[in-house]
C-alpha atoms as a PDB file:
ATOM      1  CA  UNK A   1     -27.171   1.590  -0.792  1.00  0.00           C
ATOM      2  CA  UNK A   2     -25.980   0.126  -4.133  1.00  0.00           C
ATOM      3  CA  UNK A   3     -24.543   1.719  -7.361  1.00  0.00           C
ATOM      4  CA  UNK A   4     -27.649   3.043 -10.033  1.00  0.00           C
ATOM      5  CA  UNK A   5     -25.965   1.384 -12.623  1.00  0.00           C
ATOM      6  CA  UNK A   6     -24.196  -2.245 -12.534  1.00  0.00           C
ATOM      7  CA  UNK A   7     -24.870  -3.441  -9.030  1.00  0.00           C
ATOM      8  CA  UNK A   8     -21.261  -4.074  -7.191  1.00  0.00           C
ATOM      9  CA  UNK A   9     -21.041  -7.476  -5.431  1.00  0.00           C
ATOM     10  CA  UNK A  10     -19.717  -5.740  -1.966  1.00  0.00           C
ATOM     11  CA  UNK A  11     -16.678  -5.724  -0.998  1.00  0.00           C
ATOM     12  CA  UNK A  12     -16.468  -7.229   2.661  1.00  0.00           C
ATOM     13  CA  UNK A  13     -13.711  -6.007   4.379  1.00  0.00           C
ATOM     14  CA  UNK A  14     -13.121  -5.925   8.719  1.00  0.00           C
ATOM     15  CA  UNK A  15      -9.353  -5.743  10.491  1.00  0.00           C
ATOM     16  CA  UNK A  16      -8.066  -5.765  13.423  1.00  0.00           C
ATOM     17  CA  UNK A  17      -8.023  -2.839  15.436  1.00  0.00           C
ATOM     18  CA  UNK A  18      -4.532  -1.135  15.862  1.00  0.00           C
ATOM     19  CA  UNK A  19      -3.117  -2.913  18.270  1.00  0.00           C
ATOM     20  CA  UNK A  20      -0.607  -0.056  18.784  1.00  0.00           C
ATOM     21  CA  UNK A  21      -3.682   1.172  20.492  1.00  0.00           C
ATOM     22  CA  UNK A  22      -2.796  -1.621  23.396  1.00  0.00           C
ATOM     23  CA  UNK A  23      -3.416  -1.359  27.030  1.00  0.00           C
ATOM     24  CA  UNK A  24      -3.121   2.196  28.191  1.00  0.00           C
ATOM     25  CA  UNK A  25      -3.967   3.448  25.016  1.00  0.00           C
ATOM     26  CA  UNK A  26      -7.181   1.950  24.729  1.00  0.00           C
ATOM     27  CA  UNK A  27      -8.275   3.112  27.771  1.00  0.00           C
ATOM     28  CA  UNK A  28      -7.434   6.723  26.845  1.00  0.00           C
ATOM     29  CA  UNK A  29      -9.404   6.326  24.115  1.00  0.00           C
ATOM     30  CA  UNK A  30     -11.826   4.378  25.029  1.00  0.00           C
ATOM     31  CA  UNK A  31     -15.113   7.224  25.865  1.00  0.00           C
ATOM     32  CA  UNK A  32     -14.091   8.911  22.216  1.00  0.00           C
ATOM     33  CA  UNK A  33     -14.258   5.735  20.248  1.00  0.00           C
ATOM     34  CA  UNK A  34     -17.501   4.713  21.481  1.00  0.00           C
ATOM     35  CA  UNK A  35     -18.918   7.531  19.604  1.00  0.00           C
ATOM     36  CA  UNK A  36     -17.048   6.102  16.045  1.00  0.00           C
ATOM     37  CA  UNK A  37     -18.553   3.692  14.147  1.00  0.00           C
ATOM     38  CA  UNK A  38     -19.376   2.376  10.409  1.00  0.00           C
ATOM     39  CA  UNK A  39     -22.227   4.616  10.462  1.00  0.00           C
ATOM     40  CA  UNK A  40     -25.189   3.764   8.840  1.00  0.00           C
ATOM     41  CA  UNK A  41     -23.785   1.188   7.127  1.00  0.00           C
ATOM     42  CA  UNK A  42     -26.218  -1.647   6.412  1.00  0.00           C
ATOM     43  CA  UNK A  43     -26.534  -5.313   6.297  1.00  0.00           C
ATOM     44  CA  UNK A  44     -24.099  -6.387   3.346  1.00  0.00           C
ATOM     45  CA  UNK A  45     -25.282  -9.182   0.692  1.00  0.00           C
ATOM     46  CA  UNK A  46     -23.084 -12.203   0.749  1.00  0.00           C
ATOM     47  CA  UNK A  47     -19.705 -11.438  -0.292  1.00  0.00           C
ATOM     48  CA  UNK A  48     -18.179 -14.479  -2.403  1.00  0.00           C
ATOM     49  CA  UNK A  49     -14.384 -13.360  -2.047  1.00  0.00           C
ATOM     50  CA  UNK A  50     -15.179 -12.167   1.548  1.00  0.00           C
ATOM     51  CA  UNK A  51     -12.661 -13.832   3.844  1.00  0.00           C
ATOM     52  CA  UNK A  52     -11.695 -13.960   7.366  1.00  0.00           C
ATOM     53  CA  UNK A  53      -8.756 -13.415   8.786  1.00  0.00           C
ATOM     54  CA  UNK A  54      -8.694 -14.498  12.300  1.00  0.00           C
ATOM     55  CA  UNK A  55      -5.650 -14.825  15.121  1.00  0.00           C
ATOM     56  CA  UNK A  56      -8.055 -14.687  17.853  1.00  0.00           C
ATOM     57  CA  UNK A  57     -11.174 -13.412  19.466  1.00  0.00           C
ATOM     58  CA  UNK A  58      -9.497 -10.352  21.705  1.00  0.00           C
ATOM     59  CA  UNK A  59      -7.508  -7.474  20.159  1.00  0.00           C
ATOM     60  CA  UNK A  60      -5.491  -7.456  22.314  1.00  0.00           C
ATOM     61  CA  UNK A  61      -4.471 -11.224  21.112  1.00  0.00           C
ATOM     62  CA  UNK A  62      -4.462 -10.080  17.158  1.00  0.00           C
ATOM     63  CA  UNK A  63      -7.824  -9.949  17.284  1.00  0.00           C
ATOM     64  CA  UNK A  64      -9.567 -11.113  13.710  1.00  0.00           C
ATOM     65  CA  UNK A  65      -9.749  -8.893  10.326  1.00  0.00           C
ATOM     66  CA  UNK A  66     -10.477  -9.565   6.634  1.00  0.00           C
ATOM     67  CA  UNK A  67      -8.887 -10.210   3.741  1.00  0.00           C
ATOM     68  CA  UNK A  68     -10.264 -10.625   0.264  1.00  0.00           C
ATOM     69  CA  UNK A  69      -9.956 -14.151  -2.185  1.00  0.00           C
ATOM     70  CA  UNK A  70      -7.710 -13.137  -5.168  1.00  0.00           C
ATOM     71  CA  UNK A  71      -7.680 -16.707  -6.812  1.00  0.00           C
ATOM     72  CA  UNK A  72      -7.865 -20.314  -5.897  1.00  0.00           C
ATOM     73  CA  UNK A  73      -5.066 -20.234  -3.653  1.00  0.00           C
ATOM     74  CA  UNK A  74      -4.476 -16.902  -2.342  1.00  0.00           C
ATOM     75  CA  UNK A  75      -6.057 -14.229  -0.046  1.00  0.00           C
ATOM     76  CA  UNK A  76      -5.280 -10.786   0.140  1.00  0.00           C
ATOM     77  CA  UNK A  77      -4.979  -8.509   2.984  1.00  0.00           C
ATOM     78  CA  UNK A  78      -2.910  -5.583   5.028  1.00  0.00           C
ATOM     79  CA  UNK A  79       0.681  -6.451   6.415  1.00  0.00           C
ATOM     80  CA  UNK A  80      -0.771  -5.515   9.808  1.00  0.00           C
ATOM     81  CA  UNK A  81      -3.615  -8.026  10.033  1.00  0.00           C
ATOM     82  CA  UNK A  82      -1.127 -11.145  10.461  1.00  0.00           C
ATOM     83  CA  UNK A  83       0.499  -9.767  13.538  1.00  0.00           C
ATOM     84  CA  UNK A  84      -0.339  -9.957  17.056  1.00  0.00           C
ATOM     85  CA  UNK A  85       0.802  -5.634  17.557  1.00  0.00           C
ATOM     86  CA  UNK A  86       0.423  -3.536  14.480  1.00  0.00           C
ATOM     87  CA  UNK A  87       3.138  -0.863  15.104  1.00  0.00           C
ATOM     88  CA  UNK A  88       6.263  -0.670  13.193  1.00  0.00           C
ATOM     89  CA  UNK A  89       7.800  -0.761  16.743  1.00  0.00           C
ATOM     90  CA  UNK A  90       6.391  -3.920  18.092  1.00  0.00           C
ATOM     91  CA  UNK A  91       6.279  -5.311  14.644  1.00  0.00           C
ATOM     92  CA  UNK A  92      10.221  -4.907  13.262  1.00  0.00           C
ATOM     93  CA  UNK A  93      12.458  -8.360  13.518  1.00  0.00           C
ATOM     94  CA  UNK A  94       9.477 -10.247  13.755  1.00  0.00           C
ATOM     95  CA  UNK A  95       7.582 -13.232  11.779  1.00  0.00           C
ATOM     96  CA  UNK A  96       3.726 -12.911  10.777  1.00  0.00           C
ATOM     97  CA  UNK A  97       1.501 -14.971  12.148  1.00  0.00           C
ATOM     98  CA  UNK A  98      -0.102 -18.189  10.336  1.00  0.00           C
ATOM     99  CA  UNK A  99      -3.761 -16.659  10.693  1.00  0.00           C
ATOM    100  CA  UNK A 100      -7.075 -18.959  10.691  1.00  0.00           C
ATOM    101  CA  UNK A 101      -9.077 -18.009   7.398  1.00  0.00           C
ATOM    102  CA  UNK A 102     -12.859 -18.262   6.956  1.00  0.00           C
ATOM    103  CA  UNK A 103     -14.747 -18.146   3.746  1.00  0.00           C
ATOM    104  CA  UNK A 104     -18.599 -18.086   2.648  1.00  0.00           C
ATOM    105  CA  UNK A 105     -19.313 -16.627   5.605  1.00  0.00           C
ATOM    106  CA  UNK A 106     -21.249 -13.020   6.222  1.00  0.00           C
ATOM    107  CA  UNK A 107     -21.715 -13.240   9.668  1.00  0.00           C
ATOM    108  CA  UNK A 108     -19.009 -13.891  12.958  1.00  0.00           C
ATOM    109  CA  UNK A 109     -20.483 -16.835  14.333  1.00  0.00           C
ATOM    110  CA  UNK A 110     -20.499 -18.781  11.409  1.00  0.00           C
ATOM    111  CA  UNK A 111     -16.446 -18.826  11.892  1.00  0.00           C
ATOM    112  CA  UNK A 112     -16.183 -22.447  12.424  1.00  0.00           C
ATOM    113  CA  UNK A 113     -14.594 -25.546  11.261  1.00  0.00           C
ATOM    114  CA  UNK A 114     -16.777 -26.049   8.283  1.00  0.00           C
ATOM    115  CA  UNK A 115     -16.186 -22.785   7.072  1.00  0.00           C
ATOM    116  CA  UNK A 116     -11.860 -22.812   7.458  1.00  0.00           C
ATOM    117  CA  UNK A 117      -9.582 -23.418   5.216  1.00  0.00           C
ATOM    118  CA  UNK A 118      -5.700 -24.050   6.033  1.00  0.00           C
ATOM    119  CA  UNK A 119      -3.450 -21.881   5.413  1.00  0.00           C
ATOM    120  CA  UNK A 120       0.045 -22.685   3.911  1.00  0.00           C
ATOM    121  CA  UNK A 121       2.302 -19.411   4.261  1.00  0.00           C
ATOM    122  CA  UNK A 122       1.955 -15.654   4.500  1.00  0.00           C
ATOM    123  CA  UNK A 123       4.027 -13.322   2.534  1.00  0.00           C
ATOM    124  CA  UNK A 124       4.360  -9.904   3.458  1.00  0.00           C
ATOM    125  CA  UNK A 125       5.179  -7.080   0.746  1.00  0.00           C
ATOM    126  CA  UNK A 126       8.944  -7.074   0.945  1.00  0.00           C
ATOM    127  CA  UNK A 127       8.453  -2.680   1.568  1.00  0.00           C
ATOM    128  CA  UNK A 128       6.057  -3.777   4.667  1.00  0.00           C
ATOM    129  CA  UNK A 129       6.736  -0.697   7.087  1.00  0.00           C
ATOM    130  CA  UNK A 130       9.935   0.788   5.436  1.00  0.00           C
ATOM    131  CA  UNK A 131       9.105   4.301   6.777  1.00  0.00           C
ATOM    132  CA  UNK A 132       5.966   3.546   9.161  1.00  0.00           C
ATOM    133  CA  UNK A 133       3.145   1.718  10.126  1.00  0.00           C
ATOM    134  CA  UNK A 134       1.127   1.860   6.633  1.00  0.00           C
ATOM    135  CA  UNK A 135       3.986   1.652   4.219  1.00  0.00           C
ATOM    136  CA  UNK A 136       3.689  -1.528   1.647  1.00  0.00           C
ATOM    137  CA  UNK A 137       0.774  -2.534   3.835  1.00  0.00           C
ATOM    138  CA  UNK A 138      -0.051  -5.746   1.826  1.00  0.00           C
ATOM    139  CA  UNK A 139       0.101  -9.408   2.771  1.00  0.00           C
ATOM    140  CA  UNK A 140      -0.813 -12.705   0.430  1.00  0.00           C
ATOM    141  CA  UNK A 141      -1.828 -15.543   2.195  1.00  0.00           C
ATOM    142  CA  UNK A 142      -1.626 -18.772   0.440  1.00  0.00           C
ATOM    143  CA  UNK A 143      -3.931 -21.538   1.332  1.00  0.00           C
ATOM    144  CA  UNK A 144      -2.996 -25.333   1.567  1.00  0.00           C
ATOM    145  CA  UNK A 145      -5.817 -26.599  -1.101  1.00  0.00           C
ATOM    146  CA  UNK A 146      -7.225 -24.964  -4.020  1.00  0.00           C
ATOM    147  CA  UNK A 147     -10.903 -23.666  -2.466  1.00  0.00           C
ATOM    148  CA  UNK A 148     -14.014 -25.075  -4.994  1.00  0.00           C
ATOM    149  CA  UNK A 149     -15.709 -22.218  -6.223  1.00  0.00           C
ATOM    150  CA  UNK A 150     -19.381 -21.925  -5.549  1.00  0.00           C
ATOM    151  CA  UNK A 151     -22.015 -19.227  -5.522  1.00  0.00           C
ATOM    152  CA  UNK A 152     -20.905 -18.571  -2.052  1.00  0.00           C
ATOM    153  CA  UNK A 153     -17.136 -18.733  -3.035  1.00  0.00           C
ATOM    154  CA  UNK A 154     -15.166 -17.314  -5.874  1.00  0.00           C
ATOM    155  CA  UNK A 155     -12.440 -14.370  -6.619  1.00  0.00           C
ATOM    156  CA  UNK A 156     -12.771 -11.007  -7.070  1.00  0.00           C
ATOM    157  CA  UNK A 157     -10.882 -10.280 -10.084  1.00  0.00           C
ATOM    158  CA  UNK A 158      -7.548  -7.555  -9.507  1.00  0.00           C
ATOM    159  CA  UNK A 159      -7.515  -4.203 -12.079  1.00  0.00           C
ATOM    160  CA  UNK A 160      -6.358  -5.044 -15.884  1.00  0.00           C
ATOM    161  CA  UNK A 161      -3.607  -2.654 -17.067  1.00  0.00           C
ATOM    162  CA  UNK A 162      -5.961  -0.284 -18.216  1.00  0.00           C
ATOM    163  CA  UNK A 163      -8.517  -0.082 -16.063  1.00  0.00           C
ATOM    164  CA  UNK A 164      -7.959   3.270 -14.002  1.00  0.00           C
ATOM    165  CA  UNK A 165      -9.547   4.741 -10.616  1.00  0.00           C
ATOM    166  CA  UNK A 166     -10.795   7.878 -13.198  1.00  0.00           C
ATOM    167  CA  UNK A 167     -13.032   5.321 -15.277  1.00  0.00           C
ATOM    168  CA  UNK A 168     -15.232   3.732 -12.665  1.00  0.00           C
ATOM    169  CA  UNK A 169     -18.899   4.284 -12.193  1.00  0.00           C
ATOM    170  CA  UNK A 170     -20.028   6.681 -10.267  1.00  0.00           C
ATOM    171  CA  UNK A 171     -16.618   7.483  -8.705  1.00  0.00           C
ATOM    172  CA  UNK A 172     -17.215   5.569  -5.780  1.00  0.00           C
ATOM    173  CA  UNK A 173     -16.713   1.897  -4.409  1.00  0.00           C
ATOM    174  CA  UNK A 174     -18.136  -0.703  -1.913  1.00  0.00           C
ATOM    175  CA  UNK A 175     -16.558  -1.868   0.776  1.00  0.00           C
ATOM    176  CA  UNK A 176     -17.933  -3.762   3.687  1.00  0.00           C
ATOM    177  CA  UNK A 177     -16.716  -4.797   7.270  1.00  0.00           C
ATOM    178  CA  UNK A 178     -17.578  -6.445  10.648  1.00  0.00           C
ATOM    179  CA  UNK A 179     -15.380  -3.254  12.452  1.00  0.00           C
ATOM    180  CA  UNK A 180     -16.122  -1.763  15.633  1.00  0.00           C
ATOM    181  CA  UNK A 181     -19.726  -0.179  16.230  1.00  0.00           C
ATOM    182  CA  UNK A 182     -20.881   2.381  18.488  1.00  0.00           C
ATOM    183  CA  UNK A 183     -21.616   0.039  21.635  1.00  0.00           C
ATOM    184  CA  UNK A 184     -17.173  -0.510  21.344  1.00  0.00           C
ATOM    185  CA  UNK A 185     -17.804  -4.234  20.067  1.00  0.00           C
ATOM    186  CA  UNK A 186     -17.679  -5.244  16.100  1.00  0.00           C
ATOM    187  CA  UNK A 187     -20.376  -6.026  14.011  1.00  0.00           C
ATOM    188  CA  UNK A 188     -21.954  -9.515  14.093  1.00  0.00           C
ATOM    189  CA  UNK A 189     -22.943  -9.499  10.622  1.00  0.00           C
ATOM    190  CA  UNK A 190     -21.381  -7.929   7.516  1.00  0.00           C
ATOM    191  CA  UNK A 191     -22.587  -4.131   6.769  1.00  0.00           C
ATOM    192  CA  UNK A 192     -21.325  -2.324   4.140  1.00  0.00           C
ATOM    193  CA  UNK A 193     -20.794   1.390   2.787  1.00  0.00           C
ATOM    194  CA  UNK A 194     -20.740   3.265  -0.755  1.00  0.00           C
ATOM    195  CA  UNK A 195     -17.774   5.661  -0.708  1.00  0.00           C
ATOM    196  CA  UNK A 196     -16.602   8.203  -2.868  1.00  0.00           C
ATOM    197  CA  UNK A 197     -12.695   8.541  -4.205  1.00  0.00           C
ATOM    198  CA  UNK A 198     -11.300  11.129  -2.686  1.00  0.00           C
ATOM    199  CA  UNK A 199      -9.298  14.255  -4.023  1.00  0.00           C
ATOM    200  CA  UNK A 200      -5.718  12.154  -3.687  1.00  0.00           C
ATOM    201  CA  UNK A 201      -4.278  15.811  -3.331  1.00  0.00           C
ATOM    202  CA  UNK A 202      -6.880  16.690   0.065  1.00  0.00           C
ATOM    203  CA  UNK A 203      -6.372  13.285   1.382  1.00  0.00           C
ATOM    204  CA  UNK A 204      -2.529  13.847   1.247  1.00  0.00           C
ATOM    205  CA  UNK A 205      -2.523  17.563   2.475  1.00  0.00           C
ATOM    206  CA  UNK A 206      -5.057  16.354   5.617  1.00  0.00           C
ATOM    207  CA  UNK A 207      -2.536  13.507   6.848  1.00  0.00           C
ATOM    208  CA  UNK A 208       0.388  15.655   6.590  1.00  0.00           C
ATOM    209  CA  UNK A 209      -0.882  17.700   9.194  1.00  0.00           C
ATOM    210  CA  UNK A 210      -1.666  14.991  11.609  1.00  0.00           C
ATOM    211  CA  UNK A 211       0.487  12.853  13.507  1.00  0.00           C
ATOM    212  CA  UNK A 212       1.058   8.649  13.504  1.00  0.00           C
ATOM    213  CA  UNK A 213      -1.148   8.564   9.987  1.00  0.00           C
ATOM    214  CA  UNK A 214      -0.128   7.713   6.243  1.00  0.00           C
ATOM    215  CA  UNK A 215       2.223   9.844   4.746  1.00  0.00           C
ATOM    216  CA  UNK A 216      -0.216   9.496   1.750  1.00  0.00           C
ATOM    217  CA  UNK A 217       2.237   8.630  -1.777  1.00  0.00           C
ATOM    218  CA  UNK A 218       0.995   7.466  -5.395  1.00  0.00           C
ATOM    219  CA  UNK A 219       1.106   3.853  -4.349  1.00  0.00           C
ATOM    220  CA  UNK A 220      -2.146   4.987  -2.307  1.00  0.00           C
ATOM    221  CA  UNK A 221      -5.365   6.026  -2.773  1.00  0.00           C
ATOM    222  CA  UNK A 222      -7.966   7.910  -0.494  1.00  0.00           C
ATOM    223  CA  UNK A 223     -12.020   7.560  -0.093  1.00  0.00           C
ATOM    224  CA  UNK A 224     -14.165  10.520   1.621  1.00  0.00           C
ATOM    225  CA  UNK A 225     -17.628   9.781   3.918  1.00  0.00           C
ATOM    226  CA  UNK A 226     -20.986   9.393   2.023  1.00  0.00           C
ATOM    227  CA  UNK A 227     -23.311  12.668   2.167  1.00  0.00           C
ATOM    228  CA  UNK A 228     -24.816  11.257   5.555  1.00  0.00           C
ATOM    229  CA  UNK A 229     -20.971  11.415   6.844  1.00  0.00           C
ATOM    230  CA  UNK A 230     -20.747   7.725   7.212  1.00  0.00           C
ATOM    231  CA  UNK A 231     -17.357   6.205   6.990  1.00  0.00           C
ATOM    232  CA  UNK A 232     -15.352   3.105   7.953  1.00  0.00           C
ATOM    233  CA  UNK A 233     -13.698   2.726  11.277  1.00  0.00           C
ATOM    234  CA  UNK A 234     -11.525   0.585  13.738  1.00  0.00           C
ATOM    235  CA  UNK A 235     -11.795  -2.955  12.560  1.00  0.00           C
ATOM    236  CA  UNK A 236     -12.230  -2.352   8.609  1.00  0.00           C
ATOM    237  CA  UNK A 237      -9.475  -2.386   7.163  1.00  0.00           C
ATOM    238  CA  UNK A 238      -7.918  -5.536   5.223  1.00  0.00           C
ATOM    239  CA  UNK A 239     -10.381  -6.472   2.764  1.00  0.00           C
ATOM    240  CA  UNK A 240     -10.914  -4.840  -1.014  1.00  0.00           C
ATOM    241  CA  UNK A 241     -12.872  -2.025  -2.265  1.00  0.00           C
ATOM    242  CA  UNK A 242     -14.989  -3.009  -5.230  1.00  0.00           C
ATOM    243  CA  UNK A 243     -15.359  -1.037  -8.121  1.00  0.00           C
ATOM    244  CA  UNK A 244     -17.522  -1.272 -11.722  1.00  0.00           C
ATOM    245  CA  UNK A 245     -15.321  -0.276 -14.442  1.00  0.00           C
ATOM    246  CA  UNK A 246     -17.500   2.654 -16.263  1.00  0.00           C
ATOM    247  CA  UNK A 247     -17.239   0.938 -19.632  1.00  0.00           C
ATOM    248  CA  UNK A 248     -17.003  -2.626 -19.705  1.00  0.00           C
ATOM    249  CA  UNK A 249     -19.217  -2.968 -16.438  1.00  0.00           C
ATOM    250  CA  UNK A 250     -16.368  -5.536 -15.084  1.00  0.00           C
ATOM    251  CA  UNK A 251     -15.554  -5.466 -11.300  1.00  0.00           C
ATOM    252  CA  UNK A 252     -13.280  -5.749  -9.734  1.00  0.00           C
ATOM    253  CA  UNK A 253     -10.710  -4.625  -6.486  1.00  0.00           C
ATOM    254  CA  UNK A 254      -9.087  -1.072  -6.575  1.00  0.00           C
ATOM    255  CA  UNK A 255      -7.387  -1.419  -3.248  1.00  0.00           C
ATOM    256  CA  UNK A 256      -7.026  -2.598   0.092  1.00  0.00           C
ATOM    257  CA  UNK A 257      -8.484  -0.572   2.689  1.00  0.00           C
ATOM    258  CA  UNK A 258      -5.305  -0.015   5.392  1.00  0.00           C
ATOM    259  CA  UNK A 259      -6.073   3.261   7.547  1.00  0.00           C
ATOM    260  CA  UNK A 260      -9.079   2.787   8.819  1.00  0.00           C
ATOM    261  CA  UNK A 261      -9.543   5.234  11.568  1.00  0.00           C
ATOM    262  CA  UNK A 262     -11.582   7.784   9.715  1.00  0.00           C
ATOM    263  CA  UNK A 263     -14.362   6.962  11.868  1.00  0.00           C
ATOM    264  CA  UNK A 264     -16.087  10.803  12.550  1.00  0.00           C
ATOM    265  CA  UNK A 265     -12.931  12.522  13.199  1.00  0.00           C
ATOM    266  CA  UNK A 266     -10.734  12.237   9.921  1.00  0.00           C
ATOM    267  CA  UNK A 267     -12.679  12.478   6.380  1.00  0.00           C
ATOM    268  CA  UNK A 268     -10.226   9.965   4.746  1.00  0.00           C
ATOM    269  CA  UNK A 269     -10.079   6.207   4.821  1.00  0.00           C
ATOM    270  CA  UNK A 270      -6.521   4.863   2.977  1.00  0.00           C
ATOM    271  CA  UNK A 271      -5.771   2.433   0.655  1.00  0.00           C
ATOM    272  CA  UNK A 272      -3.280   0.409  -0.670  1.00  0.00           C
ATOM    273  CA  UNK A 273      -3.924   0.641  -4.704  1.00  0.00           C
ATOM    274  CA  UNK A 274      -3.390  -2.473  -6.259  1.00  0.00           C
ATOM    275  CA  UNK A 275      -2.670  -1.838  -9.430  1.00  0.00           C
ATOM    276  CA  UNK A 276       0.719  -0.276  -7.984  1.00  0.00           C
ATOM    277  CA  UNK A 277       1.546  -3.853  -6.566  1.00  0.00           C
ATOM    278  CA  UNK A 278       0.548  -6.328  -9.585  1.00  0.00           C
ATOM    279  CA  UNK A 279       3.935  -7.021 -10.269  1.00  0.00           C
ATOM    280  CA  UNK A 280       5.016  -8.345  -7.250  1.00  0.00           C
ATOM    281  CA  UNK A 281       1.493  -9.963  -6.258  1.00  0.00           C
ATOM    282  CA  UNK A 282       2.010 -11.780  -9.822  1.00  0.00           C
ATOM    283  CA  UNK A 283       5.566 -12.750  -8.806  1.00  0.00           C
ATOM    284  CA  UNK A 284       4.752 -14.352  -5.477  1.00  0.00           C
ATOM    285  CA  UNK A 285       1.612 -16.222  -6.980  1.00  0.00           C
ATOM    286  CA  UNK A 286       3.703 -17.586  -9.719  1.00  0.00           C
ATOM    287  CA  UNK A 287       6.133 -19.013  -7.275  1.00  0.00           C
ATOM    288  CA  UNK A 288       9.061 -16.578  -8.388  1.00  0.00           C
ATOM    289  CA  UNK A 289      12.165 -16.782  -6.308  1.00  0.00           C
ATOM    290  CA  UNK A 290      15.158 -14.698  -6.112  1.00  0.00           C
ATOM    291  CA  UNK A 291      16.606 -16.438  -9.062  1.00  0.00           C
ATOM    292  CA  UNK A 292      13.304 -16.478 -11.241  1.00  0.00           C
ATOM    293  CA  UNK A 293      14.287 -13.370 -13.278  1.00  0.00           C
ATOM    294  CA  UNK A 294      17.781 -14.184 -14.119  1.00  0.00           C
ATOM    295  CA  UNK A 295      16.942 -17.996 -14.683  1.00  0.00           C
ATOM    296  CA  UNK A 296      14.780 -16.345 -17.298  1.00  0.00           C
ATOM    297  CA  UNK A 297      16.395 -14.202 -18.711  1.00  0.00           C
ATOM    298  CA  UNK A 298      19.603 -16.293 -18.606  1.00  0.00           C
ATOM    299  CA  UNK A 299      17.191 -19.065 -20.933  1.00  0.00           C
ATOM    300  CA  UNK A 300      16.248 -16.467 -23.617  1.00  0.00           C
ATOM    301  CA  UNK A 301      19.399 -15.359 -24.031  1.00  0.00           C
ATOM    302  CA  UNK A 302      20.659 -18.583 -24.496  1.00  0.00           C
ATOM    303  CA  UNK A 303      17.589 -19.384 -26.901  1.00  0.00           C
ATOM    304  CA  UNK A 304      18.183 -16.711 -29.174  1.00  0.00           C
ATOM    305  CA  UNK A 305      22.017 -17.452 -29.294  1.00  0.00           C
ATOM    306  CA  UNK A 306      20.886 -20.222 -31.435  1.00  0.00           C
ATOM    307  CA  UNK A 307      19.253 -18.664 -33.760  1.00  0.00           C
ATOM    308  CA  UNK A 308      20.789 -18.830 -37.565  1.00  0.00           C
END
């Protein structure tokens, strides 16, 4: 699939599966999920800002997701992919998890040593699960070295200040994922989807009616399935869906994909849109601290005291 006008590098994106789904759970839902799947999606191109986000092989152990390279030093991704459990519950009073994080890589097994990069910190929105389990669902991860861009590594760039989800071609996005398939296992290389925006209004009326899902607000926005009812599923979510602004042909991430258990059952996958979070992404990449603002603003005032 691809866009008929300017071709979207694809946006890779896999999570771990909700972990909130644990033990007994995932039994229960075992025979029903087997049925889900990023259907029809197809063997992604290489993905330069795709990253990895790994905590460990099972998903039951925090399992691995993805994430998405903002800049030379930081990677995107959902609050819930740095912990072990994903539930507001299991989650509350506890630190995130230092994750392992892969670049250049489109398929699993290339996850190795050559392909790592260390990792530094991880700072979660400071709204992460107010309310529930998709609330402020955003995470930065800062790496130890600045990465050396490459053909195989380099940023997707985050929306300008007026670049808007109403002015991008063809309404729709890529987004792309190692999550869950139908044989219950992820994918072992990267496969990827075109999706429409959704009706923000349908997407919020749908979720309302259904239990332990997004209470959908302005700081989100929704995709629908293609015309073939493919969608994203369990093991998606994390990593950014691209978009080609309609007139300057520039692209560049909308959002981060955070409910992804559409599969065949729901219509709507849910994202975290990030042009509702530049200010504090900017603030934590600029190294602001509690202080930063009034140290600032304390300066100019002082600055213009002087003038004659």
């Amino acid at each position: 699939m691809g866009f008929s006008l300017t071709v979207v590098l694809l946006a890779a994106c896999s999570c771990l599966v909700d972990v909130a789904l644990t033990e007994g759970r995932v039994k229960g839902y075992s025979a029903s999920l087997r049925s889900r799947r990023m259907t029809g999606g197809v063997l992604a191109p290489h993905v330069p800002w795709q990253a990895m986000v790994y905590i460990a092989d099972n998903i039951l152990d925090g399992g691995f997701a993805s994430g998405a390279l903002i800049s030379e030093r930081w990677v995107l991704t959902t609050g819930r992919n740095v912990f072990v459990r994903k539930s507001r519950e299991d989650i509350q009073g506890k630190d995130p998890v230092k994750p392992k994080v892969y670049l250049g890589i489109s398929r699993r097994d290339k996850a190795d040593a050559s392909k790592e990069v260390a990792v530094e910190k991880v700072v979660l929105h400071p709204g992460f699960q107010n309310q529930s389990d998709w609330d402020n669902d955003l995470a930065l991860i800062r790496l130890k070295e600045p990465v050396a861009m490459s053909d195989k590594v380099t940023p997707i760039p985050l929306p300008e200040g007026d670049q808007h989800l109403a002015d991008i071609v063809g309404g729709s996005g890529a987004i792309a994922g190692w999550g869950w398939g139908i044989l219950f296992t992820p994918a072992d290389s990267l496969k990827h989807l075109i999706l429409p925006l959704a009706n923000h209004s349908d997407c919020k009326a749908e979720y309302e009616r259904i239990s332990f899902t997004p209470a959908v607000d302005d700081n989100m926005f929704c995709t629908g399935p293609t015309k073939l009812d493919e969608n994203v599923c369990f093991g998606d979510a994390g990593g950014a869906l691209a978009v080609t602004d309609a007139e300057t042909g520039a692209v560049y991430a909308a959002g981060i994909l955070s409910y992804d258990k559409a599969c065949t059952r729901y219509r709507y996958a849910v994202y975290m849109k990030i042009s509702s979070y530049l200010p504090w992404i900017h603030s934590v990449i600029r190294g602001d601290t509690e202080n930063s603002a009034a140290l600032r603003s304390d300066a100019m005032s002082k600055m213009f005291s002087r003038l004659p």
